[in-house]
Protein backbone atom coordinates (compact mmCIF):
# COMPACT_ATOMS: atom_id res chain seq x y z
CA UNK A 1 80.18 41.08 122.87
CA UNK A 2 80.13 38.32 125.21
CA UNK A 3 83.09 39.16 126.95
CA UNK A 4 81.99 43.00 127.22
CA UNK A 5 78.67 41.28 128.95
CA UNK A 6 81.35 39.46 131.29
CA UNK A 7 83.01 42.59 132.76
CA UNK A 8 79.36 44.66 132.81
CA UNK A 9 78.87 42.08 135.47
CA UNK A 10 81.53 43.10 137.71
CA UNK A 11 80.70 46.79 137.93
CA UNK A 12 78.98 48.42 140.52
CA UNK A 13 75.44 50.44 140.17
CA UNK A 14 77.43 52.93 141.86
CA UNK A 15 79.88 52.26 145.06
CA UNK A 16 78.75 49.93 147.90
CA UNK A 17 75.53 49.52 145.77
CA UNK A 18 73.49 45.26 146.35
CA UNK A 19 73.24 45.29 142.64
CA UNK A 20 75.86 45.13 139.48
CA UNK A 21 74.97 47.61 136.70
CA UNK A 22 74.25 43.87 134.84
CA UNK A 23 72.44 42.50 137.26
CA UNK A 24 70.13 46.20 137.43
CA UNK A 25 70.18 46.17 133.61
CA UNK A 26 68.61 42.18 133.61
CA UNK A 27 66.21 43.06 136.71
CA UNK A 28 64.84 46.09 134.87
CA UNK A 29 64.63 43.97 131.71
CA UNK A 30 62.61 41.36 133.63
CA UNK A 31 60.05 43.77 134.44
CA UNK A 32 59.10 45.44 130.89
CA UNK A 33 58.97 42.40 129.60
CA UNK A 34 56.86 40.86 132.58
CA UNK A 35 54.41 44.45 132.59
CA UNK A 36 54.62 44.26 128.64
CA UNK A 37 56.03 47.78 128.61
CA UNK A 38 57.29 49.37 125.12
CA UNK A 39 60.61 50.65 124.12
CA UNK A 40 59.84 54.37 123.91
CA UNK A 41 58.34 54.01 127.59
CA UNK A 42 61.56 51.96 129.05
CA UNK A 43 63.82 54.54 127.23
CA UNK A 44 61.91 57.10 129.27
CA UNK A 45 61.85 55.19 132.72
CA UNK A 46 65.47 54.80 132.21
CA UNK A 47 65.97 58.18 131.01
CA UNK A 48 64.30 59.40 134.55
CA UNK A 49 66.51 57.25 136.35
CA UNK A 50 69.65 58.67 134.97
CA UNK A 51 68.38 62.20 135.41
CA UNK A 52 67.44 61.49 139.41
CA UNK A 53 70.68 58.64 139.94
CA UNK A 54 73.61 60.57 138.14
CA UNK A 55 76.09 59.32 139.76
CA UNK A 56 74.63 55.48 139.23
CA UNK A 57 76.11 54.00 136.14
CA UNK A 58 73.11 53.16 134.03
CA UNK A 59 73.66 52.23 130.62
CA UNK A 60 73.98 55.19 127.76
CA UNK A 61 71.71 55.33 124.89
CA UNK A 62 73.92 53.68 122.64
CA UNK A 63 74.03 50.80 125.00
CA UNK A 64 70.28 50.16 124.78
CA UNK A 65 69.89 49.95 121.03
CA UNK A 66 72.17 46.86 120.47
């Protein structure tokens, strides 16, 4: 697990993107904790994201629940 979490950081959001997918992942995790927001509304908001940003390499479902 930890090493999977090791190469998630060098990926890219998508090319010539500021962020890493990890570094997205841990900024978007920062705020619904910070704003107190619940699972079922993150899975939306990042279910939005993914719909609008296809070509952005968010993480899949699957991802999420571990």
């Amino acid at each position: 697990m930890f090493a999977k979490i090791l190469e998630e950081m060098k990926n890219e959001l998508y090319p010539g993107a500021a962020y890493s997918r990890f570094s997205f992942v841990v900024k978007l995790l920062h705020i619904k904790s910070f704003y107190r927001i619940s699972n079922v509304g993150f899975t939306a908001i990042l279910k939005l994201l993914s719909s609008a940003f296809p070509h952005c390499s968010l993480p899949a479902e699957e991802e999420r629940q571990l």
